[in-house]
Protein backbone atom coordinates (compact mmCIF):
# COMPACT_ATOMS: atom_id res chain seq x y z
CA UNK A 1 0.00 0.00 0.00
CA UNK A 2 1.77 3.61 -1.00
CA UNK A 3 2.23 5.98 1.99
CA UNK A 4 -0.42 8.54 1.83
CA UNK A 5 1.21 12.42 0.63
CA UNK A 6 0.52 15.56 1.61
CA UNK A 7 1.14 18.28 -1.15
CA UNK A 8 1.60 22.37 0.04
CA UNK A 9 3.06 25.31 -1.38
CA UNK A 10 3.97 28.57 0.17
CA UNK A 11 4.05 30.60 -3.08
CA UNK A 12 1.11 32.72 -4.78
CA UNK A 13 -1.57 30.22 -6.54
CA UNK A 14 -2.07 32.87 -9.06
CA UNK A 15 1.65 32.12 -10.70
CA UNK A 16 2.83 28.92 -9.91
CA UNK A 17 -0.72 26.95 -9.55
CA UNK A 18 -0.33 25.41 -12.64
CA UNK A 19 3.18 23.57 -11.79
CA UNK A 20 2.03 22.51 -8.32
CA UNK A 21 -1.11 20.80 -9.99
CA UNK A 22 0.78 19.07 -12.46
CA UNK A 23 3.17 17.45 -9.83
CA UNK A 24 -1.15 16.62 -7.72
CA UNK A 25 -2.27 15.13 -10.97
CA UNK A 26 0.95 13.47 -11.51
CA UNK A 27 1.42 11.99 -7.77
CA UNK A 28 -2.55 11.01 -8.69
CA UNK A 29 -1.73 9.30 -11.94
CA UNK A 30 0.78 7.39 -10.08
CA UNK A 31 -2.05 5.86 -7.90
CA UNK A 32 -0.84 7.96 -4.88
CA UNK A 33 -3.32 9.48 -2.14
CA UNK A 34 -2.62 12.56 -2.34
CA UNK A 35 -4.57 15.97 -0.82
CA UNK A 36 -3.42 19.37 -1.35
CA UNK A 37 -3.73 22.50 1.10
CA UNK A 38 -2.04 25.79 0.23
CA UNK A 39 0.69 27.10 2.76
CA UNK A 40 -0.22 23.90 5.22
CA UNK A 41 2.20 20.77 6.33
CA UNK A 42 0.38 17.52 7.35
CA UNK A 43 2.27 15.64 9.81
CA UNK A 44 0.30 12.49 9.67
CA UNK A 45 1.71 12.33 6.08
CA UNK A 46 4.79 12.01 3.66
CA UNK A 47 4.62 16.28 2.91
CA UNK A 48 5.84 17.73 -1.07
CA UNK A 49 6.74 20.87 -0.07
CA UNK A 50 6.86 23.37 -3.43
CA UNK A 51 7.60 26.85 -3.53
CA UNK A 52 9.34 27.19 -0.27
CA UNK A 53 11.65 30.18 -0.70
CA UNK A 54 10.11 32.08 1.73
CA UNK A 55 9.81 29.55 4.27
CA UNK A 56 12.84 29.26 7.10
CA UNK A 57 13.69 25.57 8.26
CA UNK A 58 12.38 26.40 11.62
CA UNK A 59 9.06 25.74 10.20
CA UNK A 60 9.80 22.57 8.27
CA UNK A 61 12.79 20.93 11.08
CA UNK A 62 9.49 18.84 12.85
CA UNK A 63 8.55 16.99 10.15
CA UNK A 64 11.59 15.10 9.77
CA UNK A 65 12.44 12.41 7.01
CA UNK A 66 8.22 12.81 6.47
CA UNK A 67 9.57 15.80 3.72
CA UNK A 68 10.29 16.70 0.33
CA UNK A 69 11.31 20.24 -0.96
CA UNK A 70 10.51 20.72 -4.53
CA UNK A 71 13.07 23.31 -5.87
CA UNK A 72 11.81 25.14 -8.94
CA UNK A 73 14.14 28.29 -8.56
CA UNK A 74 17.03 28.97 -10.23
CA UNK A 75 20.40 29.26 -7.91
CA UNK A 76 22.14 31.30 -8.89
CA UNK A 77 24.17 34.54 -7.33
CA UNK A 78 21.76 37.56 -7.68
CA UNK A 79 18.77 35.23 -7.74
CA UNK A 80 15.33 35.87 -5.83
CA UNK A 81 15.71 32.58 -4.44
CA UNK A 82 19.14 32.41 -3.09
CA UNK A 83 19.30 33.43 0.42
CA UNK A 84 21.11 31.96 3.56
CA UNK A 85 17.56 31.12 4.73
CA UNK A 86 16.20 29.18 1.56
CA UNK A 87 19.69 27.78 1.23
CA UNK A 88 19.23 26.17 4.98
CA UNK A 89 16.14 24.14 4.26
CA UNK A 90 18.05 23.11 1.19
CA UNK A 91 20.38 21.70 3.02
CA UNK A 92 18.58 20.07 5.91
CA UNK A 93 16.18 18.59 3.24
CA UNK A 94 15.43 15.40 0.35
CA UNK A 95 15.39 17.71 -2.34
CA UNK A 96 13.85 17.23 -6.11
CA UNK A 97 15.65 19.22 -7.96
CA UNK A 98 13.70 20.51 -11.76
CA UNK A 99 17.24 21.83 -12.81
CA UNK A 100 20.72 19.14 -14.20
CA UNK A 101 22.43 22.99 -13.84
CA UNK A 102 21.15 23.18 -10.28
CA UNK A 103 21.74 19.74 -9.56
CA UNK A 104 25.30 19.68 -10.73
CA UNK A 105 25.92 22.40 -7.98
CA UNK A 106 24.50 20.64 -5.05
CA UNK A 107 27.54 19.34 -3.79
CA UNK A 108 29.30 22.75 -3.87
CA UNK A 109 26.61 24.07 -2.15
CA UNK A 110 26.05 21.38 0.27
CA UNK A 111 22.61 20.02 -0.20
CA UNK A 112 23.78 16.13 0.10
CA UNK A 113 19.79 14.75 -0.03
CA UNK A 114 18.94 15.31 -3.22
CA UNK A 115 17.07 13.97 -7.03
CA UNK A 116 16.87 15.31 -10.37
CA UNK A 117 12.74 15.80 -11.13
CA UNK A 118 12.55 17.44 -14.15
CA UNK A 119 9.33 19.59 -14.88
CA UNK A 120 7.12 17.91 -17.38
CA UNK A 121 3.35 18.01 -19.01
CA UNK A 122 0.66 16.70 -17.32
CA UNK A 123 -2.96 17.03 -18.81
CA UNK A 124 -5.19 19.05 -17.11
CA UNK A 125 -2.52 21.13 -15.27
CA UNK A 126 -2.32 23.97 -17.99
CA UNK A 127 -5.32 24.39 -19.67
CA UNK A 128 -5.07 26.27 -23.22
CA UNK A 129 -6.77 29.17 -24.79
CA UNK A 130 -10.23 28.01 -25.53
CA UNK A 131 -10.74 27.33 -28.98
CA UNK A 132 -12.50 30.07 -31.51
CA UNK A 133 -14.77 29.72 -34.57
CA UNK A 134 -13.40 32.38 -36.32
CA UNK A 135 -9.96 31.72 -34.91
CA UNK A 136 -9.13 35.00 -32.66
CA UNK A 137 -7.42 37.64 -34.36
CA UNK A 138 -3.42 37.99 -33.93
CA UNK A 139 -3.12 41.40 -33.17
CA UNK A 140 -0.14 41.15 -30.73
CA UNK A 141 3.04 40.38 -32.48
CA UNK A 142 5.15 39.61 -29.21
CA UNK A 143 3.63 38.33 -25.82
CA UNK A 144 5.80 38.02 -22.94
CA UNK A 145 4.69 37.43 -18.94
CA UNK A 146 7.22 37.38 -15.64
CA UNK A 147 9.08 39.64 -13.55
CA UNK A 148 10.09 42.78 -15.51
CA UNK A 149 14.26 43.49 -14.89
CA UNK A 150 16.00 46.10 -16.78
CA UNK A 151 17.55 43.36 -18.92
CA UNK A 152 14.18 41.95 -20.13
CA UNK A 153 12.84 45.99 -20.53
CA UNK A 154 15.87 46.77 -23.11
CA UNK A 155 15.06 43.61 -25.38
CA UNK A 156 11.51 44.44 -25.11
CA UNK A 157 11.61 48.38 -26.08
CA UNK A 158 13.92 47.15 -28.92
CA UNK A 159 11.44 45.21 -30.31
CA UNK A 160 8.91 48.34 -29.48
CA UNK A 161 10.96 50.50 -31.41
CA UNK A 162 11.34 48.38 -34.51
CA UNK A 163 7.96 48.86 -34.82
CA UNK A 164 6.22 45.68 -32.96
CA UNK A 165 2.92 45.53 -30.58
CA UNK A 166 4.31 44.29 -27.71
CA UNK A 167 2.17 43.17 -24.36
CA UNK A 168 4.36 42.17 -21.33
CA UNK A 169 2.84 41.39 -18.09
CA UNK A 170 4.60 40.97 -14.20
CA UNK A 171 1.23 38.72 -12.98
CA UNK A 172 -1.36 38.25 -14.85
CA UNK A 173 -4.65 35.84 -13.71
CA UNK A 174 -4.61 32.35 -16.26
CA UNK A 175 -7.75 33.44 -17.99
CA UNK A 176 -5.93 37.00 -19.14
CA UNK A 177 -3.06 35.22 -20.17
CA UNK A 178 -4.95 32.64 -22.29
CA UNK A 179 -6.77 35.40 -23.93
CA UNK A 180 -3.44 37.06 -24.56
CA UNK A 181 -1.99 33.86 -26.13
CA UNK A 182 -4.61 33.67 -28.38
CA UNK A 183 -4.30 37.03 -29.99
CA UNK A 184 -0.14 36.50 -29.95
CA UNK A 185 1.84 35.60 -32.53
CA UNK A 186 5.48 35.22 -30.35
CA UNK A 187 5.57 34.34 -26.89
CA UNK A 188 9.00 35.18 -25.83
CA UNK A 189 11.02 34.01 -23.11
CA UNK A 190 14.48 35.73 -21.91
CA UNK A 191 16.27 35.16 -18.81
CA UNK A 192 16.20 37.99 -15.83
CA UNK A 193 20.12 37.63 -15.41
CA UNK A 194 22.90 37.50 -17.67
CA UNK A 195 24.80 34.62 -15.86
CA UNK A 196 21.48 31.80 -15.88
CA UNK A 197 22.06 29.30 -18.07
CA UNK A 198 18.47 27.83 -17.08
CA UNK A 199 15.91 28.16 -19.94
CA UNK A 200 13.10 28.83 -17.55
CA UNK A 201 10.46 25.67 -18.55
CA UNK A 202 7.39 27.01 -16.77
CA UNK A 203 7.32 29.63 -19.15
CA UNK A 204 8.14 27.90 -22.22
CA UNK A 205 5.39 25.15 -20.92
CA UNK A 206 2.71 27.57 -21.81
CA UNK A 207 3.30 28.31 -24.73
CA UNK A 208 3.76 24.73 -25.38
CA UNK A 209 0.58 23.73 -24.19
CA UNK A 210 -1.05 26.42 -26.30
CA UNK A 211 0.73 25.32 -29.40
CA UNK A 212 2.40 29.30 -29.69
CA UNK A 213 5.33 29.50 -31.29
CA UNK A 214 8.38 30.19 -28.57
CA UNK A 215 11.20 32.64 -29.10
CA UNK A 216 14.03 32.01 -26.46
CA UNK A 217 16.87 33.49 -25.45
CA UNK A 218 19.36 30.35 -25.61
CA UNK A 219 23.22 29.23 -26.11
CA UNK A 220 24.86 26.23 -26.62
CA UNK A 221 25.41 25.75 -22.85
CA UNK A 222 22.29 26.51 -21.75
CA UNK A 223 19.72 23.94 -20.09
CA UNK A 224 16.62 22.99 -22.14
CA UNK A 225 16.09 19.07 -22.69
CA UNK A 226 17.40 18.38 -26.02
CA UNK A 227 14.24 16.95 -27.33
CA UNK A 228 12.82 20.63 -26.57
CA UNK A 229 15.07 22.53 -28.37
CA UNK A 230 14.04 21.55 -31.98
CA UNK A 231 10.30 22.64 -30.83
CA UNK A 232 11.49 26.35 -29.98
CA UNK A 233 13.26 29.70 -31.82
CA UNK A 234 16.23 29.59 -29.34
CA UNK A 235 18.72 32.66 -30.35
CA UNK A 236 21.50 34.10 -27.85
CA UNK A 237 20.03 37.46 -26.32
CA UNK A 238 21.70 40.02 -28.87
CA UNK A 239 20.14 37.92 -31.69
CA UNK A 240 16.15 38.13 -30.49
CA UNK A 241 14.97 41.25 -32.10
CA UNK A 242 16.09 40.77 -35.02
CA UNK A 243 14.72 37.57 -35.16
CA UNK A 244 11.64 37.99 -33.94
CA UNK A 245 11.37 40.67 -36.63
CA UNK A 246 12.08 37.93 -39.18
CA UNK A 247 9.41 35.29 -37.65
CA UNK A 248 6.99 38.15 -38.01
CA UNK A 249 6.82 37.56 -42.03
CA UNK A 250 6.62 33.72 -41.95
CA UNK A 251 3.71 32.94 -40.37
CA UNK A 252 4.11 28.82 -42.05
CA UNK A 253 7.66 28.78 -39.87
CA UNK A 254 5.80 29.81 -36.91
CA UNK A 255 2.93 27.33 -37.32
CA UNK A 256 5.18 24.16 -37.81
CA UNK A 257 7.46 24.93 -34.84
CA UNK A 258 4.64 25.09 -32.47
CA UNK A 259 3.01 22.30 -33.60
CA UNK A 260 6.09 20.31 -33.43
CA UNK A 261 6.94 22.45 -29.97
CA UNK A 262 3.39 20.99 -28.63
CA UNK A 263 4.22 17.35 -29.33
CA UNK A 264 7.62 17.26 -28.31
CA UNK A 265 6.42 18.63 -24.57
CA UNK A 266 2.84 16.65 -24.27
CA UNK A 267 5.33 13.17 -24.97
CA UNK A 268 6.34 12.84 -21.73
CA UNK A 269 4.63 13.53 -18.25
CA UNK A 270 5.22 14.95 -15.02
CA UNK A 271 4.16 11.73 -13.54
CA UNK A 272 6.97 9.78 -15.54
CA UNK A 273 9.82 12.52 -14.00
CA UNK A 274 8.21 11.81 -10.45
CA UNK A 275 8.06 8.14 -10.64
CA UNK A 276 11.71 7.00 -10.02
CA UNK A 277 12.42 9.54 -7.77
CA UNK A 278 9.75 9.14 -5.27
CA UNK A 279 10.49 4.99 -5.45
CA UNK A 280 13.90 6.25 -4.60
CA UNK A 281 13.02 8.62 -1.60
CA UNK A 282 11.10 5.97 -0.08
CA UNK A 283 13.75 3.45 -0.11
CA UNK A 284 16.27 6.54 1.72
CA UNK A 285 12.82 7.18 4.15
CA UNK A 286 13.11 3.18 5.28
CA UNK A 287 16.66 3.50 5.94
CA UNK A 288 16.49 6.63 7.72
CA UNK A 289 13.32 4.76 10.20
CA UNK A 290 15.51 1.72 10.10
CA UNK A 291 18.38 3.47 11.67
């Protein structure tokens, strides 16, 4: 019989709902009992913690081996996400880890309990734009949603000033952003820091989903599953306006990279990515009561 879960995340529904109910329906798929209740542990249960950033270990210490952190932040210097205190319940925690880049650190920055979960599709997690009959106009050339930096502003008033109707949003509710998608030709995606090498999935999920054509800011070391990067326009950051200008006029190219950008994502689930590592966290969780 599988150890009833407990699912919880500390950050705002409004953005990251969509990733946390992908991992429910996943842990669900999986034949797991799992509930769900926002910002609250369950200590009669095995507790996924998500989004917990703004959490200090204080708050997490009591629950023991009975605890997984879900890290979907990027860590790196100058990051939102890495602080002393974040970087404590790292370290005092099994981890699942979304990023190899990440991962690939943990030993430098001494997080020892750790497995690589990548994030993945799960139906019924992001829903897309509803369907139209006629088909909703495209009358914004370049979409783009997330926390507004100077480095994302100067890519995006470059593309203003070469003559492009631009919409970028810092939040925006699911049903805004579906009926952006629908009117948007691009949906672009560039990093908030010069030194990430993490292609930030979430993001690019959406448009995935939606079957929008993705213009990313990418380089030959960054991270994006290799599989992903045929389904995406992935140009370094210098390149992106004028590129975007070009995908502008070829509305075919655009078509057959989402398309191809949609199946590439929906072939493999979030529930696959979880499997092996929560068969492997239970195994350390025996060994830990055993001892």
């Amino acid at each position: 019989m599988k150890h009833p879960l407990h699912l919880t995340s500390a950050g705002d529904p409004q953005f990251i709902g969509e990733i946390v109910e992908g991992f429910r329906l996943g842990l669900l798929e999986l034949g797991y009992d799992v509930n769900w209740q926002q910002a609250q542990v369950d200590a009669r249960r095995v507790n996924i913690v998500m989004f917990a950033a703004g959490l200090t270990w204080n708050q997490l210490a009591h629950l023991g081996p009975d605890c997984i952190v879900v890290n979907i932040e990027q860590l790196v210097e100058g990051g939102n996400a890495f602080t002393p205190a974040y970087l404590e319940i790292l370290r005092n925690s099994y981890v699942w880890e979304y990023s190899a880049l990440n991962f690939r650190r943990y030993a430098e920055l001494g997080i020892a309990r750790a497995d690589l979960v990548p994030y993945g599709y799960q139906a019924g997690a992001i829903l897309p734009p509803p369907a139209s009959d006629p088909p909703v106009a495209e009358d914004i050339d370049v979409l783009f949603f997330g926390s507004l930096n100077d480095r994302r502003m100067r890519l995006l008033e470059a593309l203003r000033a070469r003559g492009m109707t631009v919409v970028a949003h810092h939040s925006i509710p699911v049903a805004e952003r579906a009926a952006l998608l629908a009117r948007s030709r691009l949906l672009l995606n560039v990093s908030f820091l010069d030194a990430t090498r993490t292609v930030e999935i979430p993001r690019l999920a959406v448009g995935f989903v939606a079957k929008k054509p993705i213009l990313t800011e990418i380089y030959d070391d960054s991270e994006l599953r290799t599989e992903l990067r045929e389904g995406v326009f992935g140009e370094p950051y210098e390149r992106l306006a004028d590129t975007a200008e070009r995908l502008l006029s070829a509305p075919e190219e655009r078509l057959e990279r989402a398309e191809l950008g949609h199946r590439l994502f929906t072939a493999t689930s979030q529930a696959m990515f979880i499997q092996p590592a929560i068969e492997r966290f239970f195994t350390w969780r025996s060994q830990q009561a055993g001892g």
